[in-house]
N, C-alpha and C. Protein backbone atom coordinates (compact mmCIF):
# COMPACT_ATOMS: atom_id res chain seq x y z
N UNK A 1 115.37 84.92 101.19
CA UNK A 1 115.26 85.37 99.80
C UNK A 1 116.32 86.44 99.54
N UNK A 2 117.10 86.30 98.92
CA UNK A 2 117.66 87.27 97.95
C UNK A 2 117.38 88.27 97.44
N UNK A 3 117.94 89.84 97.27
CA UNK A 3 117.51 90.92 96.98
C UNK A 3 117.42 90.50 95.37
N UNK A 4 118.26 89.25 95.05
CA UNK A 4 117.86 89.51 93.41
C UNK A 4 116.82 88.21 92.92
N UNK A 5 116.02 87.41 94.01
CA UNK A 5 114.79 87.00 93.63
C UNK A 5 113.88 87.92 93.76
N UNK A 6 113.75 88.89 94.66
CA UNK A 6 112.85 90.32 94.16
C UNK A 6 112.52 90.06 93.01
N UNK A 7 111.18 90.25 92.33
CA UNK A 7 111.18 90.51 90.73
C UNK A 7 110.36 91.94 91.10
N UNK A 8 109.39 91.32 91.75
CA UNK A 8 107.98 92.43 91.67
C UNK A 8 107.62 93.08 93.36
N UNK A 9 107.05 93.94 93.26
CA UNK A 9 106.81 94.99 94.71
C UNK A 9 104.72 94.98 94.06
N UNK A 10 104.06 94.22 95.63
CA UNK A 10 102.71 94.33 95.06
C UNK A 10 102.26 95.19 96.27
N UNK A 11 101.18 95.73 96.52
CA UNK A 11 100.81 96.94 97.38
C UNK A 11 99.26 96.59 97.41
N UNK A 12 98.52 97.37 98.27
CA UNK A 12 97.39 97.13 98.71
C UNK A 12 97.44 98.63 98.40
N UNK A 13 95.98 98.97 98.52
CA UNK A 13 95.60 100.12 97.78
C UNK A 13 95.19 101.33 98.67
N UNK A 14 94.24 100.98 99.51
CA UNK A 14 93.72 102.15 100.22
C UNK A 14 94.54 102.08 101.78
N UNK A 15 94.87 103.11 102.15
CA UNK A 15 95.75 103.26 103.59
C UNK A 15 97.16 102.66 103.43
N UNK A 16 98.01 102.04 102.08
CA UNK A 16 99.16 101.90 101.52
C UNK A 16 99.67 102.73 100.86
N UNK A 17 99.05 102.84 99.46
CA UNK A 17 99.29 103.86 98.73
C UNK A 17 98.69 104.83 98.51
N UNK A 18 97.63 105.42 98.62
CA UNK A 18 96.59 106.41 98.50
C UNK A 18 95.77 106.35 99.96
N UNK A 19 95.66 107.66 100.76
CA UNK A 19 94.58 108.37 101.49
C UNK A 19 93.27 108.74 101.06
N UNK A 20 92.42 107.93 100.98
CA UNK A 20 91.16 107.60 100.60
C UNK A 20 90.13 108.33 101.74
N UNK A 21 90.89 108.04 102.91
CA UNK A 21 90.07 108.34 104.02
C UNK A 21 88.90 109.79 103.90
N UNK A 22 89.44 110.56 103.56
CA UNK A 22 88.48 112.12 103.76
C UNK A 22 87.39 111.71 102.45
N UNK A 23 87.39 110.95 101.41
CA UNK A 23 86.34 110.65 100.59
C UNK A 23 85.66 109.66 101.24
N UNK A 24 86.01 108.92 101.91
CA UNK A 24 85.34 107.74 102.45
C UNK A 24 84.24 107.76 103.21
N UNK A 25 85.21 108.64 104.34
CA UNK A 25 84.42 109.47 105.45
C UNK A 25 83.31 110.10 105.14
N UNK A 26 83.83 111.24 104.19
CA UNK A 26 83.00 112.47 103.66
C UNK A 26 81.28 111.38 103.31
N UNK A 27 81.73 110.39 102.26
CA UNK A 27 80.56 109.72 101.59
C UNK A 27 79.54 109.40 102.74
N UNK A 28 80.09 108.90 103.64
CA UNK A 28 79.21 108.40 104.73
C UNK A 28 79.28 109.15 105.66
N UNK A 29 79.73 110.32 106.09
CA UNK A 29 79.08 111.36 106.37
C UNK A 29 78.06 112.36 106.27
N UNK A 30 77.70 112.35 104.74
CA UNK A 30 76.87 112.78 104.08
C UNK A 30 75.82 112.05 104.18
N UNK A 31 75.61 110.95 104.89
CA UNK A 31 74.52 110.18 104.96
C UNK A 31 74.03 110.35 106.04
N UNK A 32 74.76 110.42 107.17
CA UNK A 32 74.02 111.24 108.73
C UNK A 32 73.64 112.03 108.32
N UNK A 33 74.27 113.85 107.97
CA UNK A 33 73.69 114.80 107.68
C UNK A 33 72.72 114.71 106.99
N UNK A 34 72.41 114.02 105.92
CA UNK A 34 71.13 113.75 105.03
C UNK A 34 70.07 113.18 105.72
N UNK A 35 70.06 113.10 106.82
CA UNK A 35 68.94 112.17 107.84
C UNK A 35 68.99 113.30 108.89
N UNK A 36 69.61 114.56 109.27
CA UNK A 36 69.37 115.56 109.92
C UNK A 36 70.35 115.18 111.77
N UNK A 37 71.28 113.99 111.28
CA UNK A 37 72.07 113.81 112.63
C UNK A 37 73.54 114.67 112.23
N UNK A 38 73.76 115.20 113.61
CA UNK A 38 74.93 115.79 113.97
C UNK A 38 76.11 114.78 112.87
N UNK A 39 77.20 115.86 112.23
CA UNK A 39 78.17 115.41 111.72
C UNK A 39 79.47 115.05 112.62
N UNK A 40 80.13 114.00 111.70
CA UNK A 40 81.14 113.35 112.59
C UNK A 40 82.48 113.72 112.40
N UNK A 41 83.81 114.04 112.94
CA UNK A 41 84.60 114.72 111.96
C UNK A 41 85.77 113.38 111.92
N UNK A 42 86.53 113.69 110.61
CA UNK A 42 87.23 112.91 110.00
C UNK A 42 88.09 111.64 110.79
N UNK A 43 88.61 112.00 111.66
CA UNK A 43 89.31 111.28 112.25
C UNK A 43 88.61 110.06 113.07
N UNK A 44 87.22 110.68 113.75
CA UNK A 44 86.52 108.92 113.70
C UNK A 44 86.52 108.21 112.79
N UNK A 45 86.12 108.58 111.76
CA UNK A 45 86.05 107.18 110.48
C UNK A 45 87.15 107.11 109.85
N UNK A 46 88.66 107.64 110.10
CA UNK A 46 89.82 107.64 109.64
C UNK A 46 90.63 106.43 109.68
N UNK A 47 90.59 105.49 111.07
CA UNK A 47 91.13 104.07 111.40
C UNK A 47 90.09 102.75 110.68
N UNK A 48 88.89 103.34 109.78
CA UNK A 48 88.40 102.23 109.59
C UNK A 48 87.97 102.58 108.34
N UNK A 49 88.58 103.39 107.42
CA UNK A 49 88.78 103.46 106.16
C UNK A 49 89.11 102.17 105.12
N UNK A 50 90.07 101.11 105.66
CA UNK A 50 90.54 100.10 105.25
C UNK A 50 89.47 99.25 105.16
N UNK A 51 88.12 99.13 105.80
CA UNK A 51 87.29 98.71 105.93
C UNK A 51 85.99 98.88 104.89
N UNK A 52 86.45 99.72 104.40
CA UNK A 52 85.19 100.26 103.03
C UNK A 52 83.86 100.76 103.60
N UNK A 53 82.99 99.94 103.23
CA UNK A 53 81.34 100.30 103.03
C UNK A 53 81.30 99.86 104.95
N UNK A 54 81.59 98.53 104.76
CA UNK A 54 81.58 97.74 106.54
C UNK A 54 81.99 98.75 107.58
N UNK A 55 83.07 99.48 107.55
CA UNK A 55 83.65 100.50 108.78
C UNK A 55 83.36 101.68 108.29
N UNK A 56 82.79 102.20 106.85
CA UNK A 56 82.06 104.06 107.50
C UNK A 56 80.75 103.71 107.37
N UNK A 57 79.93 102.32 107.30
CA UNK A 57 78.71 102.59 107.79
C UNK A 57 78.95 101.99 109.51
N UNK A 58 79.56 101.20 109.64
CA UNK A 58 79.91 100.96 111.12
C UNK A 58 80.02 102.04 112.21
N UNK A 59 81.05 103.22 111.79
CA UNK A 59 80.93 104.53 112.32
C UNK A 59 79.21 105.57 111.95
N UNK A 60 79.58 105.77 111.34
CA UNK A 60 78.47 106.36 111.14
C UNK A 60 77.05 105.95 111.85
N UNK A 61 76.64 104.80 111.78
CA UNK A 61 75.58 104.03 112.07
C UNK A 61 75.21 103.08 112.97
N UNK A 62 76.70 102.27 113.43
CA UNK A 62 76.63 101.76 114.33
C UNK A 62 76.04 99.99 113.90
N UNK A 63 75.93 100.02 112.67
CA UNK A 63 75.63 98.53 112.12
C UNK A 63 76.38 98.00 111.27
N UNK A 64 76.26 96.58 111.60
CA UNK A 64 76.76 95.84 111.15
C UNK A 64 76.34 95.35 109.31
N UNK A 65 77.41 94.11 108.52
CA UNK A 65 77.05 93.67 107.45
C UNK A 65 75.48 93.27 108.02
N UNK A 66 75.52 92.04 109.29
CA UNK A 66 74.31 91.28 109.85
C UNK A 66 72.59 92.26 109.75
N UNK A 67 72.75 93.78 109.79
CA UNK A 67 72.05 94.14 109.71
C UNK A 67 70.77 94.59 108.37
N UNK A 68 69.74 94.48 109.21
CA UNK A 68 68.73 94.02 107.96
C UNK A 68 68.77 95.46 106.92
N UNK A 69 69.24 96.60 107.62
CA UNK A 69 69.20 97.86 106.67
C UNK A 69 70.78 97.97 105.85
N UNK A 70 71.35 97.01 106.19
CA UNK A 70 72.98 97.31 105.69
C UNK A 70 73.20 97.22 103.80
N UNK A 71 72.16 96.23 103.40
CA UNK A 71 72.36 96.31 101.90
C UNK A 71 71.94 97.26 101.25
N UNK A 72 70.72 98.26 101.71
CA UNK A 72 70.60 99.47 100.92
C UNK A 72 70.92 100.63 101.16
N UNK A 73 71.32 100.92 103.02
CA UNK A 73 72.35 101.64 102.71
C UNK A 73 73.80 101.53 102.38
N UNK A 74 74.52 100.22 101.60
CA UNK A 74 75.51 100.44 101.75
C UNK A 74 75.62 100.71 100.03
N UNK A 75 74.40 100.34 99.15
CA UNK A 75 74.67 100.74 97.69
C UNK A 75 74.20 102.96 98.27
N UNK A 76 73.69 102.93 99.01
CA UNK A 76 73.37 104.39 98.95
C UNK A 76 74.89 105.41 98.86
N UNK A 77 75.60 104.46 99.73
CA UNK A 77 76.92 104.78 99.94
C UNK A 77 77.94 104.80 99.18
N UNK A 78 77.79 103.44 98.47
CA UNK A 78 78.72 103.36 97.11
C UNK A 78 78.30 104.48 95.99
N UNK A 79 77.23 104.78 96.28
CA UNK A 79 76.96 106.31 95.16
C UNK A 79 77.25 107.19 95.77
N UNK A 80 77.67 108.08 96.72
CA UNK A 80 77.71 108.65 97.70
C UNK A 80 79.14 108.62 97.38
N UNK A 81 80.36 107.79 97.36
CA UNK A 81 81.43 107.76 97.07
C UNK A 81 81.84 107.77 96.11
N UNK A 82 81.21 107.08 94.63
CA UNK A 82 81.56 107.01 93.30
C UNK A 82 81.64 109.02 93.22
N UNK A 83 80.46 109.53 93.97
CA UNK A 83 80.11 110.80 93.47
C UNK A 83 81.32 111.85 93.76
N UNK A 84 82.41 110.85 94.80
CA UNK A 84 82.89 112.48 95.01
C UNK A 84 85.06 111.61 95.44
N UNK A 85 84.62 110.64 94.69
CA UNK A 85 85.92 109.51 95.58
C UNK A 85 87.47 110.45 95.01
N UNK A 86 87.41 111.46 94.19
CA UNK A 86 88.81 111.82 93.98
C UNK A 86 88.61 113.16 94.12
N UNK A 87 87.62 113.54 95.31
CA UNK A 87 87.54 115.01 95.02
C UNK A 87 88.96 115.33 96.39
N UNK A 88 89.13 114.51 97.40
CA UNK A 88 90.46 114.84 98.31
C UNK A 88 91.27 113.21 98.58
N UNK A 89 91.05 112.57 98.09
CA UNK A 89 91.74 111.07 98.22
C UNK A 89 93.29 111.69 97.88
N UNK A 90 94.50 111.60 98.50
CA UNK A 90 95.83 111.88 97.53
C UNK A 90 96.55 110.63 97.70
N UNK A 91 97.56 110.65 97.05
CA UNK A 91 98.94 109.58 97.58
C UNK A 91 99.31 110.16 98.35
N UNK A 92 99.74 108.94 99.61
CA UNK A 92 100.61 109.13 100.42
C UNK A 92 102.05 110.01 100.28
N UNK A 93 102.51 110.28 101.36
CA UNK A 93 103.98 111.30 100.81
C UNK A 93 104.61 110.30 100.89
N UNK A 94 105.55 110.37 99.84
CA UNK A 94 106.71 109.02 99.52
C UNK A 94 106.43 108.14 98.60
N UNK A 95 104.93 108.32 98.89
CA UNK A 95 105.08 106.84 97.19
C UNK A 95 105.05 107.15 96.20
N UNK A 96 104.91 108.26 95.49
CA UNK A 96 105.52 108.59 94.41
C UNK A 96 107.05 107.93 93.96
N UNK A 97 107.88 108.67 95.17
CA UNK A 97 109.25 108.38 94.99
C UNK A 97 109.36 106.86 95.29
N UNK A 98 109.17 106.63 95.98
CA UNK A 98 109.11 105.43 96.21
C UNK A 98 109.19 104.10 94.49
N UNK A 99 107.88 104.57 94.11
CA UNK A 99 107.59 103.56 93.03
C UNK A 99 108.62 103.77 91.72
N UNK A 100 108.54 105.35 92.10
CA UNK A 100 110.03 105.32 91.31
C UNK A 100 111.10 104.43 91.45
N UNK A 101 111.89 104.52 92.82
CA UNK A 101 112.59 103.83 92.91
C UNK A 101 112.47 102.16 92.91
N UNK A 102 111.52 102.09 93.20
CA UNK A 102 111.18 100.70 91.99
C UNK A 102 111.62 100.52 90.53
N UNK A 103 110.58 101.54 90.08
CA UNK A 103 110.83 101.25 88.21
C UNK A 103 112.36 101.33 88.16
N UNK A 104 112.98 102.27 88.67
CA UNK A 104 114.13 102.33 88.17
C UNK A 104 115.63 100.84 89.01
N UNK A 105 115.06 100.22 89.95
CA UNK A 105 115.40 99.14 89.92
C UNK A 105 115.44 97.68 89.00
N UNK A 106 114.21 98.68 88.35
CA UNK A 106 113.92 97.55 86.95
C UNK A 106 112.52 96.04 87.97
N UNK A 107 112.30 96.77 88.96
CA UNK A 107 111.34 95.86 89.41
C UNK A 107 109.96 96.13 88.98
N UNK A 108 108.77 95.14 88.72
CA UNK A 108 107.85 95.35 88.20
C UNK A 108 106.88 95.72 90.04
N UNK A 109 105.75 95.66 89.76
CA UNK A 109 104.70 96.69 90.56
C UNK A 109 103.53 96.20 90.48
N UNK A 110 102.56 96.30 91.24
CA UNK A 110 100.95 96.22 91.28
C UNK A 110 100.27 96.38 92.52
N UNK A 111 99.07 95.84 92.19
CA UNK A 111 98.34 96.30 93.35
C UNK A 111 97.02 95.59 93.65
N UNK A 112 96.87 95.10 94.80
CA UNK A 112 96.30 94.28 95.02
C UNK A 112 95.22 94.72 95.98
N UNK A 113 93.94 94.82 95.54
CA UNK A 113 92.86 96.17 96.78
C UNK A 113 91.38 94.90 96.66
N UNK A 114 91.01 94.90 97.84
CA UNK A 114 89.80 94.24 98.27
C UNK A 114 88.58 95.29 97.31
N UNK A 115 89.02 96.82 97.52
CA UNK A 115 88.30 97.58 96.50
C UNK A 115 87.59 96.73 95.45
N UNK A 116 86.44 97.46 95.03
CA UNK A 116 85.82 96.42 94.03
C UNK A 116 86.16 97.34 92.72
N UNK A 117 86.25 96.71 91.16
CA UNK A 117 86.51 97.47 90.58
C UNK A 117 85.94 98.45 89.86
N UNK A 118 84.86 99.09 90.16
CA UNK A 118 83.70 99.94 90.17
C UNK A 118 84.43 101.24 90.73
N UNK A 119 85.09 100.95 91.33
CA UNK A 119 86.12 101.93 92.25
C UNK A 119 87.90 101.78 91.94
N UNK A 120 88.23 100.71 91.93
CA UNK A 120 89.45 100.57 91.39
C UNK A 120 89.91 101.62 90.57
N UNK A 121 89.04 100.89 89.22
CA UNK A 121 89.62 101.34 87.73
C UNK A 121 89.07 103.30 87.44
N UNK A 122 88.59 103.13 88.18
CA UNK A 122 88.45 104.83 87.88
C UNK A 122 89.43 105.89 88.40
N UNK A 123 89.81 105.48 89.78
CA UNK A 123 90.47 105.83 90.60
C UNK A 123 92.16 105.56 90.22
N UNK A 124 92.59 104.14 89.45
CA UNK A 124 93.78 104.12 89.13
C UNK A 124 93.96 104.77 87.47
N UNK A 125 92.89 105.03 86.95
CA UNK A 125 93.32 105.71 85.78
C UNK A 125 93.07 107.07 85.97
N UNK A 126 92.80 107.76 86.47
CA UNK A 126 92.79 108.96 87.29
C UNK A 126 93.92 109.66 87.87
N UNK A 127 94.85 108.44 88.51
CA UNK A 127 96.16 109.22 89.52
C UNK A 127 96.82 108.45 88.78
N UNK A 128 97.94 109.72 88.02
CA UNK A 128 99.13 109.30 87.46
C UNK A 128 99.96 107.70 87.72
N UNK A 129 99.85 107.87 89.46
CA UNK A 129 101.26 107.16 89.74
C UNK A 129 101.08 105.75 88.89
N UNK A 130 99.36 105.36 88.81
CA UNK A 130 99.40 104.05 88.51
C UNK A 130 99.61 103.72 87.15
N UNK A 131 99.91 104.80 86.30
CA UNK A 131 100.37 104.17 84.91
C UNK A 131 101.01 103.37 84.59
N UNK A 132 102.07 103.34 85.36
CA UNK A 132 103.33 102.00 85.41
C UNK A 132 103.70 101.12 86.06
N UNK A 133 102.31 101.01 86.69
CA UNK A 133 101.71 99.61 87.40
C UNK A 133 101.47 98.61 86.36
N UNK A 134 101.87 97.27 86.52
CA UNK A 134 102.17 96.14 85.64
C UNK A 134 100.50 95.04 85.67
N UNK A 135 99.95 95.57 86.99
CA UNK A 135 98.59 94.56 87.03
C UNK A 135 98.10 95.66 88.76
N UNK A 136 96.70 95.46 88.42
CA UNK A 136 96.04 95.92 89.57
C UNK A 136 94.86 95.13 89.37
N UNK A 137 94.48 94.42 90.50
CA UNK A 137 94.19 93.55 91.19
C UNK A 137 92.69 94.05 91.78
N UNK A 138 91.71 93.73 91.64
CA UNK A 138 90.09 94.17 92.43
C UNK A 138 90.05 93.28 93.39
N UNK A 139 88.92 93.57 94.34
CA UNK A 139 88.43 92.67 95.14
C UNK A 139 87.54 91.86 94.63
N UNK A 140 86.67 91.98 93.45
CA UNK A 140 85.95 91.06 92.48
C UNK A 140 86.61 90.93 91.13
N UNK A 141 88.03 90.80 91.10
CA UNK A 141 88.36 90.21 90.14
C UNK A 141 88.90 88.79 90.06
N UNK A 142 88.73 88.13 91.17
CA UNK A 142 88.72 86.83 91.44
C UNK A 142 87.76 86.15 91.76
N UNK A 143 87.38 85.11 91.99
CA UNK A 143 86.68 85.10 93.06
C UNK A 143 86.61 84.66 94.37
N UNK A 144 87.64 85.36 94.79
CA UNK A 144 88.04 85.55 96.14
C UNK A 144 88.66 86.84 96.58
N UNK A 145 88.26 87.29 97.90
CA UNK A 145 88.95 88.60 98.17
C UNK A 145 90.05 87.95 99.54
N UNK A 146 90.90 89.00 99.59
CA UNK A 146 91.89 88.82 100.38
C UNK A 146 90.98 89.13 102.18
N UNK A 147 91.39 87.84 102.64
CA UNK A 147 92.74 87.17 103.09
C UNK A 147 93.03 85.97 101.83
N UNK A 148 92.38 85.44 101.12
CA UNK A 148 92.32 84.73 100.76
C UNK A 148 94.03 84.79 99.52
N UNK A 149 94.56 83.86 99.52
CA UNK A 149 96.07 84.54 98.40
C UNK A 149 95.43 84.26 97.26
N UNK A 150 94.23 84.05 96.62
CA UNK A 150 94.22 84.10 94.81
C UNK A 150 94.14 85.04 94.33
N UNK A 151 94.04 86.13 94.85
CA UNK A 151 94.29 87.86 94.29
C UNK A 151 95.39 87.95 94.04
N UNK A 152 96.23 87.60 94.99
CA UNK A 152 98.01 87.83 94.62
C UNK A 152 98.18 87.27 93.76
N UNK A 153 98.27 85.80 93.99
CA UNK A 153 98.61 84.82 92.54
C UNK A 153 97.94 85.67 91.58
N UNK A 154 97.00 85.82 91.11
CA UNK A 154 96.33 86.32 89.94
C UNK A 154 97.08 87.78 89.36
N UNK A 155 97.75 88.54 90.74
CA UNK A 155 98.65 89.77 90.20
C UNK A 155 99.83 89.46 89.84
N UNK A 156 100.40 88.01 90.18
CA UNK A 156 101.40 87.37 90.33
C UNK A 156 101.62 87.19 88.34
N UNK A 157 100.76 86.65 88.85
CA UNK A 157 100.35 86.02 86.90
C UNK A 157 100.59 87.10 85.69
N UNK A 158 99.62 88.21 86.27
CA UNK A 158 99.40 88.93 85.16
C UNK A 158 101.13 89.59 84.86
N UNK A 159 101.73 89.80 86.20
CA UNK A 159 102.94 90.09 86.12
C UNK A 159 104.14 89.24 85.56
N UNK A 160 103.29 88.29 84.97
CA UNK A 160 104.09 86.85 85.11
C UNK A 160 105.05 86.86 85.31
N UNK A 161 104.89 86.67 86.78
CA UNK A 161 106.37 86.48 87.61
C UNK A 161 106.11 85.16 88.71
N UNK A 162 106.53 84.24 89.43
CA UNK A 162 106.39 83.75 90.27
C UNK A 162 105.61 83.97 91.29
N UNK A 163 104.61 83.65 92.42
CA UNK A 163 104.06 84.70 93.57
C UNK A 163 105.57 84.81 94.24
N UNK A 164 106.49 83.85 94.70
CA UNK A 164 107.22 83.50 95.62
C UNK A 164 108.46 84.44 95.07
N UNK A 165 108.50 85.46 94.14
CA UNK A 165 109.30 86.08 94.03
C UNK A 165 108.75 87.57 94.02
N UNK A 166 107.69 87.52 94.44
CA UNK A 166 106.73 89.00 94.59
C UNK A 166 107.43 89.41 96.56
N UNK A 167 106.99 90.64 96.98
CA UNK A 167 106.84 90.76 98.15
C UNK A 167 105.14 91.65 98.10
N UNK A 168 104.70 91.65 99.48
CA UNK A 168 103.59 92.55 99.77
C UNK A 168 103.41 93.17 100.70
N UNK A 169 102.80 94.63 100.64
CA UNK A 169 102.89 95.43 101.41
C UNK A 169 101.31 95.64 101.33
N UNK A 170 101.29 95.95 102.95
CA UNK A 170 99.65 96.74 103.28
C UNK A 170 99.49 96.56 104.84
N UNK A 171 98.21 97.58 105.26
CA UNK A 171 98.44 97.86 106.14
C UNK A 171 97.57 97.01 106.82
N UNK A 172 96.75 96.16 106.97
CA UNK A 172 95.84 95.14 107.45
C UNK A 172 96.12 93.96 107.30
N UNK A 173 95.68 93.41 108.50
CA UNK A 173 96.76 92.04 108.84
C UNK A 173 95.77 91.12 108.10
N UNK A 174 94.80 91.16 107.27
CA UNK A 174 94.29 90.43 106.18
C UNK A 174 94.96 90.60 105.13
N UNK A 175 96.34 91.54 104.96
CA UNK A 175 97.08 92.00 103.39
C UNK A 175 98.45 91.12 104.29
N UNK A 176 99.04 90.99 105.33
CA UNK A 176 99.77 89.88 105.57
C UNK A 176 99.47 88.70 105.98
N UNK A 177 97.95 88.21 105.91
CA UNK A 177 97.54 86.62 105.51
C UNK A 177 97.58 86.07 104.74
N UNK A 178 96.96 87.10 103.94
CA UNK A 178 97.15 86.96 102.80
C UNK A 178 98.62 86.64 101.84
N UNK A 179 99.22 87.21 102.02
CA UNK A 179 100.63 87.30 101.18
C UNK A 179 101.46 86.39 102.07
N UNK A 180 101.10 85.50 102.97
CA UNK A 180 101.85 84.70 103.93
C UNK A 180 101.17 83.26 103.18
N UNK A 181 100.05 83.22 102.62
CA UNK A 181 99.04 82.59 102.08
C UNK A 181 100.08 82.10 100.80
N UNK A 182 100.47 83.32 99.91
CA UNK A 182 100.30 83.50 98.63
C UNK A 182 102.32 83.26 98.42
N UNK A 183 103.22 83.04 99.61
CA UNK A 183 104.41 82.61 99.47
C UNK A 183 105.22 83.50 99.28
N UNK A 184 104.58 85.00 99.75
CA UNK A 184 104.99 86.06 99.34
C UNK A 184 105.86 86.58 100.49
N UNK A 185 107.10 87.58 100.63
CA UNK A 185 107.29 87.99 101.59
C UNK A 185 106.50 89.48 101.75
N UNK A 186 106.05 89.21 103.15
CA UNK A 186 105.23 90.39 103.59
C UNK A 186 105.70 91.70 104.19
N UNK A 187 105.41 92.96 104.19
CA UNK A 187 105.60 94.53 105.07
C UNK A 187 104.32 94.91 105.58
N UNK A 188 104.28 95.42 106.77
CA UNK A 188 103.23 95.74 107.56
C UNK A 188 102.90 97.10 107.27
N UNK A 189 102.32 98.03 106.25
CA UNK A 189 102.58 99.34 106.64
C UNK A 189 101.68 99.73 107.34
N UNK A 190 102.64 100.55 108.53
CA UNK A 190 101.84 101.06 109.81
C UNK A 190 101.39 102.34 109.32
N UNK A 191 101.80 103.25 108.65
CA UNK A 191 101.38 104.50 108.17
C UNK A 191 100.22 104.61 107.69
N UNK A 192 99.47 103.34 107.86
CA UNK A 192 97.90 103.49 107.07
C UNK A 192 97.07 103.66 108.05
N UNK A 193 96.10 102.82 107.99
CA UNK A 193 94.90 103.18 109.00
C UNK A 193 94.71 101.83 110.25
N UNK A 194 95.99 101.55 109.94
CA UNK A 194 95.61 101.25 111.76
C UNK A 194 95.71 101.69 112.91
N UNK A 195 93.99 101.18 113.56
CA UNK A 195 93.78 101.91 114.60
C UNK A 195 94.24 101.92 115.95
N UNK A 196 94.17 102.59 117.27
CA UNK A 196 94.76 102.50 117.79
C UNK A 196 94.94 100.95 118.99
N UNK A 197 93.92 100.20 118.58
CA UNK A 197 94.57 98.74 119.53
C UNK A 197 94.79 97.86 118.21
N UNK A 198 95.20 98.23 116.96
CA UNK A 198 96.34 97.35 116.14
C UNK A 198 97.52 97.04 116.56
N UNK A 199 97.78 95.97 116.68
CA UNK A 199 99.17 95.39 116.85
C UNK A 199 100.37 94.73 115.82
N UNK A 200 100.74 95.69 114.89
CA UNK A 200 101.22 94.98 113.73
C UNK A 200 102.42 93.65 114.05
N UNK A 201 102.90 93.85 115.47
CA UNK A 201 103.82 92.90 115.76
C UNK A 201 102.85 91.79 115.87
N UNK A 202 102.00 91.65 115.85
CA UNK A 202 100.88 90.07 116.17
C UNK A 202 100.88 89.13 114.95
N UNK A 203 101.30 90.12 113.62
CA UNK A 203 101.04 89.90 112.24
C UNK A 203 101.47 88.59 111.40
N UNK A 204 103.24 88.62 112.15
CA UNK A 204 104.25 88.29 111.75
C UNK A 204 104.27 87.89 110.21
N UNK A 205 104.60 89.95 109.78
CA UNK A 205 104.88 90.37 108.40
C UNK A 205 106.21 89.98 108.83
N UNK A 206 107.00 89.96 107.48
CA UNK A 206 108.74 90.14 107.30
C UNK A 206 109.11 91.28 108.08
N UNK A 207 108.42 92.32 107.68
CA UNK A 207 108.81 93.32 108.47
C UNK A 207 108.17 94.56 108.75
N UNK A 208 107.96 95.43 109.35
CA UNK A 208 107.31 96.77 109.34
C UNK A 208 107.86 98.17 108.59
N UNK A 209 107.23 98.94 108.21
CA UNK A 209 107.54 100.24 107.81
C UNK A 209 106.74 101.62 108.17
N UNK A 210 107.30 102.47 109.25
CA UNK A 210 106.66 103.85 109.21
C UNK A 210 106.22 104.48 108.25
N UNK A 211 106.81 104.07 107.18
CA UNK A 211 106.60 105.63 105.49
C UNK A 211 107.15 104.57 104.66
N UNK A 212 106.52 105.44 103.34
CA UNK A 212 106.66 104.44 102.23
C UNK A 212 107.96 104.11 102.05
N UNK A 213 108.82 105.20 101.69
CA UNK A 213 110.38 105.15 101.18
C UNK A 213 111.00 104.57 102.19
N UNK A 214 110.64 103.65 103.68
CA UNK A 214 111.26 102.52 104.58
C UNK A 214 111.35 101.61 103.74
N UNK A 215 110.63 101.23 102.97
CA UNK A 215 110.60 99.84 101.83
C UNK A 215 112.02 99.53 101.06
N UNK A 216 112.66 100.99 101.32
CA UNK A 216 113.64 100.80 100.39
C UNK A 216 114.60 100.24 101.17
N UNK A 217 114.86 100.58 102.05
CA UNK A 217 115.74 100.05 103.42
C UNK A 217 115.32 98.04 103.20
N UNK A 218 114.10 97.83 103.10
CA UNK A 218 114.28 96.27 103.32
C UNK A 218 114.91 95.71 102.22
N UNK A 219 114.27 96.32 100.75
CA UNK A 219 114.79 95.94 99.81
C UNK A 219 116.38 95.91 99.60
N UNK A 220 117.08 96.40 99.84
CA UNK A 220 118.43 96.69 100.36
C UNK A 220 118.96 95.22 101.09
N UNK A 221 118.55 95.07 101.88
CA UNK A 221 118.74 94.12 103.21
C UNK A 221 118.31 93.09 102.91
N UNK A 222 117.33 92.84 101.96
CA UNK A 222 116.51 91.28 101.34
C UNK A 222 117.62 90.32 100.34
């Protein structure tokens, strides 16, 4: 592909562009302490942030979706997070600039998050950066969540642009099945929350990136 079939740059949301983790944590942390067990500190539930409700009740609790208590505590949780999700969530360092240097390539943008949009849309009208995001993408705004590629296509659309002229970035090798799915060229970002026996070379994204503003380096080279 050609740096000038580029049209659009699509992103995954939590552990890509925004550090979610210390709200995530915090939410389901607050749920041990509320039951009178020892608190856990951030960095256990930090690699499985990407994971939502499934990996900080997993930490925390030690159960699974399979488990018979998992559906009511995991709405306990989703209130638990609605209550406090932008009190330390920030952007990553770099993507600010970063998306800049997008817009000002004249490339369009979005975002594509398993997030449901109960959480999405509060959270992207909240932090600046996403104003000049072209389509953002839920995990129930299809009906399918990623790995699956009809999220992309569907950001693809709203962007109406081709998928096959989109690229995608994220840090879970369900956000490069996805976009391998969806005809997209893929970036692995390692700077998110993978943990420590992730292997992003197993992925086979297009390519990897330490920090956001690496993106610019491929784009360059594409």
């Amino acid at each position: 592909m050609t740096a000038a079939a580029i049209q659009a740059v699509l992103f995954d949301l939590d552990g890509t562009l925004i550090d979610s983790a210390p709200d995530l944590g915090a939410a389901a942390d607050k749920m041990r302490t509320d039951r009178g067990l020892e608190p856990y500190p951030l960095e256990r539930y930090r690699f499985m942030a990407g994971a939502g409700a499934r990996g900080m009740l997993g930490v925390a609790f030690g159960i699974t979706p399979e488990s018979p208590e998992f559906p009511e505590l995991r709405e306990e949780f989703f209130v638990a997070y609605e209550n406090r999700m932008l009190l330390n969530t920030q952007v990553f360092d770099g993507v600010r600039a970063l998306i800049d240097a997008i817009c000002a390539r004249g490339l369009a943008w979005g975002v594509v998050t398993n997030k449901s949009a109960r959480f999405t849309d509060p959270l992207t009208r909240a932090i600046p950066l996403f104003s000049s995001a072209g389509a953002i993408v839920s995990g129930d705004t299809t009906p399918y969540a990623k790995p699956h590629p009809e999220p992309l296509h569907e950001a693809a659309r709203r962007l109406g642009i081709p998928s096959g002229a989109c690229i995608y970035v994220g840090d879970d090798e369900r956000d490069i099945i996805a976009g391998r799915a969806a005809g997209m060229r893929t970036i692995a970002a390692t700077y998110g929350y993978m943990g420590p026996q992730a292997d992003a070379t197993l992925w086979e994204a297009d390519a990897a990136i330490t920090s956001p503003l690496e993106l610019l380096q491929f784009l360059n080279r594409a």
